[in-house]
Protein backbone atom coordinates (compact mmCIF):
# COMPACT_ATOMS: atom_id res chain seq x y z
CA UNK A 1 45.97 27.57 -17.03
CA UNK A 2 43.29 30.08 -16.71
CA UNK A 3 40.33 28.66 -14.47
CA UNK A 4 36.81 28.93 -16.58
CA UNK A 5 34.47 31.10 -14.86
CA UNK A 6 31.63 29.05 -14.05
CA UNK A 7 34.01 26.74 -12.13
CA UNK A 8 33.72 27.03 -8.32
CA UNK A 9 37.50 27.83 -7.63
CA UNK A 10 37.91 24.98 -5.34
CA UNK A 11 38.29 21.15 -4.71
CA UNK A 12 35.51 18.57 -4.29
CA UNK A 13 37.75 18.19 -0.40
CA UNK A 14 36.95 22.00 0.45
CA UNK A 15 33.76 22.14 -1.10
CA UNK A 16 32.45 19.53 1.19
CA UNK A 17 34.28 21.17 4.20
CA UNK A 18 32.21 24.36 3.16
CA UNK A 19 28.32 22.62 3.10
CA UNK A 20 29.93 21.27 6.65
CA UNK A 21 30.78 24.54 8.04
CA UNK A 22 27.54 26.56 6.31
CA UNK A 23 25.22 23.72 8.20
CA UNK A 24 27.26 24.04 11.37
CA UNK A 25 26.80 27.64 11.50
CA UNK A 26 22.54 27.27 10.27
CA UNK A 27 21.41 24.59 12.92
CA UNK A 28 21.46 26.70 15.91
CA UNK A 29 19.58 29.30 14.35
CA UNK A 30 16.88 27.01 13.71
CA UNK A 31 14.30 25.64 15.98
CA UNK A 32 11.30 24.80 14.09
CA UNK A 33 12.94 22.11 11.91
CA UNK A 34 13.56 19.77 14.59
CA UNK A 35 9.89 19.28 15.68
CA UNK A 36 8.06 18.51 11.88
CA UNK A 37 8.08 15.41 9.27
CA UNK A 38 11.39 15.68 8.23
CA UNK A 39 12.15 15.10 4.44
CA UNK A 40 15.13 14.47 2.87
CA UNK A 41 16.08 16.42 -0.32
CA UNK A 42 15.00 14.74 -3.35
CA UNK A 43 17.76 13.92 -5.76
CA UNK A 44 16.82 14.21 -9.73
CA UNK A 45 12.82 14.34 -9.41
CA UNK A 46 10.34 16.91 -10.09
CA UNK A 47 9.75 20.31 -7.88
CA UNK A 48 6.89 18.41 -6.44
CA UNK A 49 7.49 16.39 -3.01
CA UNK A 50 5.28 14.44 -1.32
CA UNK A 51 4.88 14.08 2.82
CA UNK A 52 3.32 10.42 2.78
CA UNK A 53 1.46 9.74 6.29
CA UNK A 54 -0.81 6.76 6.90
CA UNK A 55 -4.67 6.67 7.44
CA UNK A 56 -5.89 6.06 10.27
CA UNK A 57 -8.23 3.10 11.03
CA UNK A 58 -11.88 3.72 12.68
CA UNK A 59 -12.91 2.08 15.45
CA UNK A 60 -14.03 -1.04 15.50
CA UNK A 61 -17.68 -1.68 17.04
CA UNK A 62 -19.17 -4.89 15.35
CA UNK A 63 -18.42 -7.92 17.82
CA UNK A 64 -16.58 -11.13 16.05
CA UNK A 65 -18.67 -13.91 15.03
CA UNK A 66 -17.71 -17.22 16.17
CA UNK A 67 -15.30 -19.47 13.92
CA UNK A 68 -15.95 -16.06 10.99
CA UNK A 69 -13.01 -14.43 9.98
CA UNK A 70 -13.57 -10.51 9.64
CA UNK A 71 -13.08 -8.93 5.99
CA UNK A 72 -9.65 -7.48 6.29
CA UNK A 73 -9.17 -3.94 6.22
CA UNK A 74 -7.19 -2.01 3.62
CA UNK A 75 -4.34 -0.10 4.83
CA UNK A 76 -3.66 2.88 2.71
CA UNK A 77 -1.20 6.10 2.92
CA UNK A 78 -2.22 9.51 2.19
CA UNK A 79 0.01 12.08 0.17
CA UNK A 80 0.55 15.32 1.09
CA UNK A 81 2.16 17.04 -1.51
CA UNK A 82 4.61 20.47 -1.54
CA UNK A 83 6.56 22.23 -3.85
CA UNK A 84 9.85 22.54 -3.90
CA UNK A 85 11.50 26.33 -4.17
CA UNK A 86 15.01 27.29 -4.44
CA UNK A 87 16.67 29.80 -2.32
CA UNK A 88 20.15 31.50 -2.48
CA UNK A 89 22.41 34.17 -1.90
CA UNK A 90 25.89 35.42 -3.17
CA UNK A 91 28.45 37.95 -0.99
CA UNK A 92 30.98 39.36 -2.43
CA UNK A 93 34.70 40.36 -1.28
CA UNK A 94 36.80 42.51 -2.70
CA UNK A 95 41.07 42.09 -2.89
CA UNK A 96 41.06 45.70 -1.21
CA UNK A 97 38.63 44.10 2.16
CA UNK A 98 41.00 40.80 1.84
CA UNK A 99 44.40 42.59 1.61
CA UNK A 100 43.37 45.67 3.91
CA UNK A 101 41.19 43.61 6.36
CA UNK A 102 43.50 42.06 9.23
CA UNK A 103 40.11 39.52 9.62
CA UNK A 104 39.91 36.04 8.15
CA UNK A 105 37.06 37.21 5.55
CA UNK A 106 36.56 34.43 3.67
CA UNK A 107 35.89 32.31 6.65
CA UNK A 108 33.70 34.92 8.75
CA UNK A 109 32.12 35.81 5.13
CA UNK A 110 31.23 31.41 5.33
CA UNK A 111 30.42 31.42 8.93
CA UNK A 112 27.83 33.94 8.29
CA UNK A 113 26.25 33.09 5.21
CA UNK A 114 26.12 29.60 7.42
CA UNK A 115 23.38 31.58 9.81
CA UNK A 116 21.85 33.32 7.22
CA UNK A 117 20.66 29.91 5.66
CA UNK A 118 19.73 28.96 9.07
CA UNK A 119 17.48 32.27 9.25
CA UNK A 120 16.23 31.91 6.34
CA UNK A 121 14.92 28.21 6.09
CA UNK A 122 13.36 29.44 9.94
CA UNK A 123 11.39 32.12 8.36
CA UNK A 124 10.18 30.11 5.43
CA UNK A 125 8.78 27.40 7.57
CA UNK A 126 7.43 29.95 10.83
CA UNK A 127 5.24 31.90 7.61
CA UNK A 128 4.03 28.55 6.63
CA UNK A 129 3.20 27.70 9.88
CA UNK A 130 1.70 30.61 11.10
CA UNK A 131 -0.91 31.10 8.51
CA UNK A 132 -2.27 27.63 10.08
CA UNK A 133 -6.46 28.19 10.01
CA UNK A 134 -6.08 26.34 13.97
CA UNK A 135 -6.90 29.77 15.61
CA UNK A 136 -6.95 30.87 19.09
CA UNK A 137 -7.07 34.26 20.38
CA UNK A 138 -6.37 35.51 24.27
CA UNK A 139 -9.41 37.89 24.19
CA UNK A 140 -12.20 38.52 21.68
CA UNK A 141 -12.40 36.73 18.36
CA UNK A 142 -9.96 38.84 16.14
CA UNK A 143 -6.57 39.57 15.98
CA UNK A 144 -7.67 43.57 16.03
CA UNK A 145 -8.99 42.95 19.51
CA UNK A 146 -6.20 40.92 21.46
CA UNK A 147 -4.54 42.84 24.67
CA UNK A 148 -4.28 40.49 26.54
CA UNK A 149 -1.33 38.17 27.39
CA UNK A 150 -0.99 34.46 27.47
CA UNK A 151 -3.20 32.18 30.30
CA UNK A 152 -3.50 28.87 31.94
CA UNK A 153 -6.68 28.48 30.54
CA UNK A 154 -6.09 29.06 27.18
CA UNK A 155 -3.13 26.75 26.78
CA UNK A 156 -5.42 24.04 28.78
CA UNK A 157 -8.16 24.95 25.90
CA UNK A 158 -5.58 24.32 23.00
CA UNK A 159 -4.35 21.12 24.42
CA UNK A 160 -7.45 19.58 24.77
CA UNK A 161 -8.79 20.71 21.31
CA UNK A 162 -5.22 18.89 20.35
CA UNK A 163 -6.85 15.76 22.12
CA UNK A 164 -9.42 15.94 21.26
CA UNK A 165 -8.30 15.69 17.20
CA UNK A 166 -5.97 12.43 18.39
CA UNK A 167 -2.96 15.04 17.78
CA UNK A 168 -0.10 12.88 19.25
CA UNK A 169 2.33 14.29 21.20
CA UNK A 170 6.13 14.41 19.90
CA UNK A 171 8.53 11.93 21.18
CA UNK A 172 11.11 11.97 18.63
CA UNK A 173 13.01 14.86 17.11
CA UNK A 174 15.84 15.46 15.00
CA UNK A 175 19.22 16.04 16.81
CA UNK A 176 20.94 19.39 16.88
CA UNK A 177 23.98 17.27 14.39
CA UNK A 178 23.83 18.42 10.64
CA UNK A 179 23.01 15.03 10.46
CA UNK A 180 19.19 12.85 9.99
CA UNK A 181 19.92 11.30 13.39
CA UNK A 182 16.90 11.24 15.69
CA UNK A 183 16.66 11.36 19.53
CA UNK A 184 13.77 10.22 22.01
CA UNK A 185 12.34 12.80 24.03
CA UNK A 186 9.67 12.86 26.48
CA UNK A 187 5.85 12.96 25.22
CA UNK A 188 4.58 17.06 25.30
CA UNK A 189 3.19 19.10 23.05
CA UNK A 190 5.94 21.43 21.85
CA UNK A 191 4.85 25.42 21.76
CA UNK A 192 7.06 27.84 19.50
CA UNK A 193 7.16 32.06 20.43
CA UNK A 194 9.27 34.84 19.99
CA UNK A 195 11.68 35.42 22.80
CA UNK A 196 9.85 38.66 24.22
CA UNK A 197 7.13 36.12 25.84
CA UNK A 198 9.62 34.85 27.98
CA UNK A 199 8.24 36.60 31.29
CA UNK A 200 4.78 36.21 30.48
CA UNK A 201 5.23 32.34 29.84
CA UNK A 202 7.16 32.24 33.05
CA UNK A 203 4.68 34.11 35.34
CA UNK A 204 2.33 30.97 34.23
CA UNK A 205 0.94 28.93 36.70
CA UNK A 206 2.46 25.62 37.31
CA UNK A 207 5.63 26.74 34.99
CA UNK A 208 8.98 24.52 35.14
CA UNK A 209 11.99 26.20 34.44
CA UNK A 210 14.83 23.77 32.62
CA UNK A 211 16.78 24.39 35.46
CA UNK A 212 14.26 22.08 37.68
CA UNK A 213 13.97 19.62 34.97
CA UNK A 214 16.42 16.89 36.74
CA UNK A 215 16.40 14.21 34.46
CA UNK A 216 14.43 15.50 32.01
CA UNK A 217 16.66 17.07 29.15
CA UNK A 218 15.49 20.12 27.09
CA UNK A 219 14.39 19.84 23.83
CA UNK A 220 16.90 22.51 22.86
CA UNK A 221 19.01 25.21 24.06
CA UNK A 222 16.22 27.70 23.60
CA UNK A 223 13.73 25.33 26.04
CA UNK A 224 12.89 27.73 28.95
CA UNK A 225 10.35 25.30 30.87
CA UNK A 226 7.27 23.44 30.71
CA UNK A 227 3.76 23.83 31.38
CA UNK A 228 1.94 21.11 32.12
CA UNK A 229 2.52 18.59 29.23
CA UNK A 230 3.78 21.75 26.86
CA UNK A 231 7.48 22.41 26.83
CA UNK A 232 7.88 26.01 25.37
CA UNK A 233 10.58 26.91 22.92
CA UNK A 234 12.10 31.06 22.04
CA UNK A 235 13.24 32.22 19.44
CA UNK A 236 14.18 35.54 18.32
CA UNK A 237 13.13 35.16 14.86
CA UNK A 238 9.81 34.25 15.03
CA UNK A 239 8.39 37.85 14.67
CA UNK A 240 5.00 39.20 16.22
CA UNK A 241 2.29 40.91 14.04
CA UNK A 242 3.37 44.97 14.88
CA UNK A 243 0.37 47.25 16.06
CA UNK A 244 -1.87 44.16 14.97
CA UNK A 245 -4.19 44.12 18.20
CA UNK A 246 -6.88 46.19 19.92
CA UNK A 247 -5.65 49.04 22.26
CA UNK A 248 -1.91 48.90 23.53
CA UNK A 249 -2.73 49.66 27.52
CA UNK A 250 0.49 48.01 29.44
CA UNK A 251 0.90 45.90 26.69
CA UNK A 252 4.43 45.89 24.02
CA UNK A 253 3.35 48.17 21.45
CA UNK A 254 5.88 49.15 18.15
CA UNK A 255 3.43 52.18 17.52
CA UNK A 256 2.18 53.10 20.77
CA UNK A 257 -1.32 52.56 20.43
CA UNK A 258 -2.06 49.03 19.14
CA UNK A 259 -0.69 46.34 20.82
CA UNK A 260 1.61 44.22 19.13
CA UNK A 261 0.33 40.63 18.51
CA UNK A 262 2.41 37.73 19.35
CA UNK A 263 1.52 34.16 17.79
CA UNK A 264 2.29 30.87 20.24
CA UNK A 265 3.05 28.02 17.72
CA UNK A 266 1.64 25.07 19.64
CA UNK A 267 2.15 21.66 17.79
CA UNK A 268 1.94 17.55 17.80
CA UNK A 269 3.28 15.18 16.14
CA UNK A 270 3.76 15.16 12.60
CA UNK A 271 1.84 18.62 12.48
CA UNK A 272 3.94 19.63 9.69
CA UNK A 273 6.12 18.43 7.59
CA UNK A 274 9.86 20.36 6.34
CA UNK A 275 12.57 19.59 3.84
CA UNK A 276 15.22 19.23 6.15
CA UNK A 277 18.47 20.47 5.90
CA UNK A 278 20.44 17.90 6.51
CA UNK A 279 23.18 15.80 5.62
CA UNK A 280 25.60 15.96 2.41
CA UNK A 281 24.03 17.57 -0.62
CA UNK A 282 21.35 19.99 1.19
CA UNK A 283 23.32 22.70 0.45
CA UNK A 284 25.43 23.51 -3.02
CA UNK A 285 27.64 26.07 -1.80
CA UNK A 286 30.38 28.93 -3.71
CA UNK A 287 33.44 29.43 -2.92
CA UNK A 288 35.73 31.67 -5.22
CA UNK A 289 39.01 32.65 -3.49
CA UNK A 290 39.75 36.31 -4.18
CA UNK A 291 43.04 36.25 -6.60
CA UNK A 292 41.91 33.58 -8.87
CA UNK A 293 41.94 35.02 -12.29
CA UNK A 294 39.51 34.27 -15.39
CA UNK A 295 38.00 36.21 -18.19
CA UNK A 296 35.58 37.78 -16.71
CA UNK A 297 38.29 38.59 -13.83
CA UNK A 298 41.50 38.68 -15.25
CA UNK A 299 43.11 40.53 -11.94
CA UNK A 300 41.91 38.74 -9.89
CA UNK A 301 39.70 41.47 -8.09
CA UNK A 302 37.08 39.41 -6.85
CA UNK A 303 36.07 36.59 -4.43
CA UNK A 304 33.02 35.18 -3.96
CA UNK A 305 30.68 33.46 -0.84
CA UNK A 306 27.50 31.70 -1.82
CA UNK A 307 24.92 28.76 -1.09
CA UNK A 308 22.26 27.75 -3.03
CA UNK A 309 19.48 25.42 -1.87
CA UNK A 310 15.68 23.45 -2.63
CA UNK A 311 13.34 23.78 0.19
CA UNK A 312 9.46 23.00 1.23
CA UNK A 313 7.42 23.37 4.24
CA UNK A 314 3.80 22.00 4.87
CA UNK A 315 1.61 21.92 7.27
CA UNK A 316 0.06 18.34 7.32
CA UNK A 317 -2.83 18.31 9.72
CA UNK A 318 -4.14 21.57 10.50
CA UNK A 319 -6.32 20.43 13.37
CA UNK A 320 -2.80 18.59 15.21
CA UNK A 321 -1.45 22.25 15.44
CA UNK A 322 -3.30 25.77 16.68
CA UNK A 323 -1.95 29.02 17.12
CA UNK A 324 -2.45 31.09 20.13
CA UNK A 325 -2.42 34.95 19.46
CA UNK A 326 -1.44 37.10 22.49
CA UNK A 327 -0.03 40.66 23.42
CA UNK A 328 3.06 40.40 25.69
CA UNK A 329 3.64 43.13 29.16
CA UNK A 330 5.33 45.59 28.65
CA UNK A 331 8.54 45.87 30.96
């Protein structure tokens, strides 16, 4: 019997096992998901989703009145709401790669389609993130003037201005599993960079590296210390503004004039808020075996890796995250 061609060329068994593998291969690529209001994917709704938080009571002042019960106070939630966008890709293989190719295509072909969700649900969520209005800069007022790289002070600046907004500080994140599961962490503020910061954020005073942490675990394997009550976090995907800054000096520069600008991510609790990808169902993926014939295939020629998913990123509070924007030594 001829398979029809929209059918996905394998079992509900394997299909599963696919989503499994794709989301094994995507959660170490991604950092920032870990650290926002996590979301599960809606099933059946509308593009719209809402990040529901509650509102937060004002002080009280006025002294009780003997034997007078106080009016009770509403409590209310606040919606937040995002829309949803799909995302997708499809590779293709060839019977001449799969019969030539010594290599297990099919599986390295899933394995890295796996990262590239990963990369991309990181970069969707970092450009949401990083247009935050919560602006610092390590010199001047402007991006075009920043030369300068990261300082005590100005982390100490952003954490009280944090504070100062009742941003909480995170104590709960998702676990590196595919999985919804949650783990307790130690209270910090969590900061986010690109992985060329690494010396600069180590050459701070007071820094921690994970190796001294003793019972303390890291957040995740791309923790490199602490700060004070900031644990900072590398990645190699979250990407600097090229030639954005004033004049290069001893600073990284892609141009050789300008210096390259470098934004610190530095966030509380609930900051932001992400459709995670997570569990059964957050990914549809595509699997078609080279060799299976149809109509529009009759030889069997063609194979097919894809994955196809709904995603939404927020930021929630604006004033419970800032960004820091630095220029990073050259080495």
């Amino acid at each position: 019997m001829v398979t029809k061609s929209t059918d996905s060329g394998i079992s509900q068994r394997t299909n599963v096992y696919a989503e499994r593998e794709m989301l094994k291969h995507a959660m170490p690529v991604m950092v920032l998901d870990k650290f926002g209001l996590s979301k599960r994917m809606p099933k059946n709704k509308s593009t719209v989703i809402k990040f529901r938080r509650p509102i937060v009571f004002n002080p009280v002042s006025t002294p009780l009145a003997e034997g007078v019960t106080p009016s009770p106070t509403p409590f209310g939630y606040e919606d937040v709401t995002a829309t949803l966008r799909q995302y997708g890709m499809v590779v293709g293989i060839t019977d001449v790669i799969a019969d030539t190719h010594e290599d297990p295509v099919l599986n390295d072909a899933t394995v890295q389609a796996g990262e590239n969700i990963g990369r991309t649900i990181e970069q969707l969520t970092y450009g949401v993130l990083r247009a935050g209005t919560n602006v610092f800069y390590s010199n001047g007022s402007a991006r075009s003037a920043v030369n300068t790289v990261i300082t005590l002070s100005k982390q100490r600046a952003i954490t009280r201005a944090l504070k100062a907004q009742k941003s909480m500080k995170i104590t709960q994140i998702l676990s590196a599993s595919p999985g919804y599961e949650t783990r307790a962490v130690e209270a910090a503020y969590v900061a986010v960079a690109h992985t060329d910061l690494e010396a600069d954020i180590r050459g701070l005073a007071g820094f921690t590296p994970v190796a001294e942490y003793g019972q303390r675990k890291p957040l995740a394997p791309e923790e490199i210390g602490s700060v004070e009550d900031v644990r900072y976090i590398l990645s190699s995907d979250l990407e600097s503004f090229p030639n954005a800054g004033g004049s290069a000096g001893s600073m990284v520069s892609t141009g050789g004039s300008n210096a390259d600008v470098y934004p610190i991510l530095y966030f509380g609790k609930e900051a932001y808020g992400v459709v995670a990808l997570r569990d059964q169902g957050a990914v549809s993926p595509t699997i078609i075996p080279v060799g299976m014939k149809t109509k529009d295939d009759p030889l069997g020629q063609r194979g097919y890796v894809g994955w196809k998913t709904w995603f939404a990123a927020k930021i929630l509070n604006e004033q419970w995250m800032a960004r820091l924007e630095v220029a990073v030594t050259a080495l």
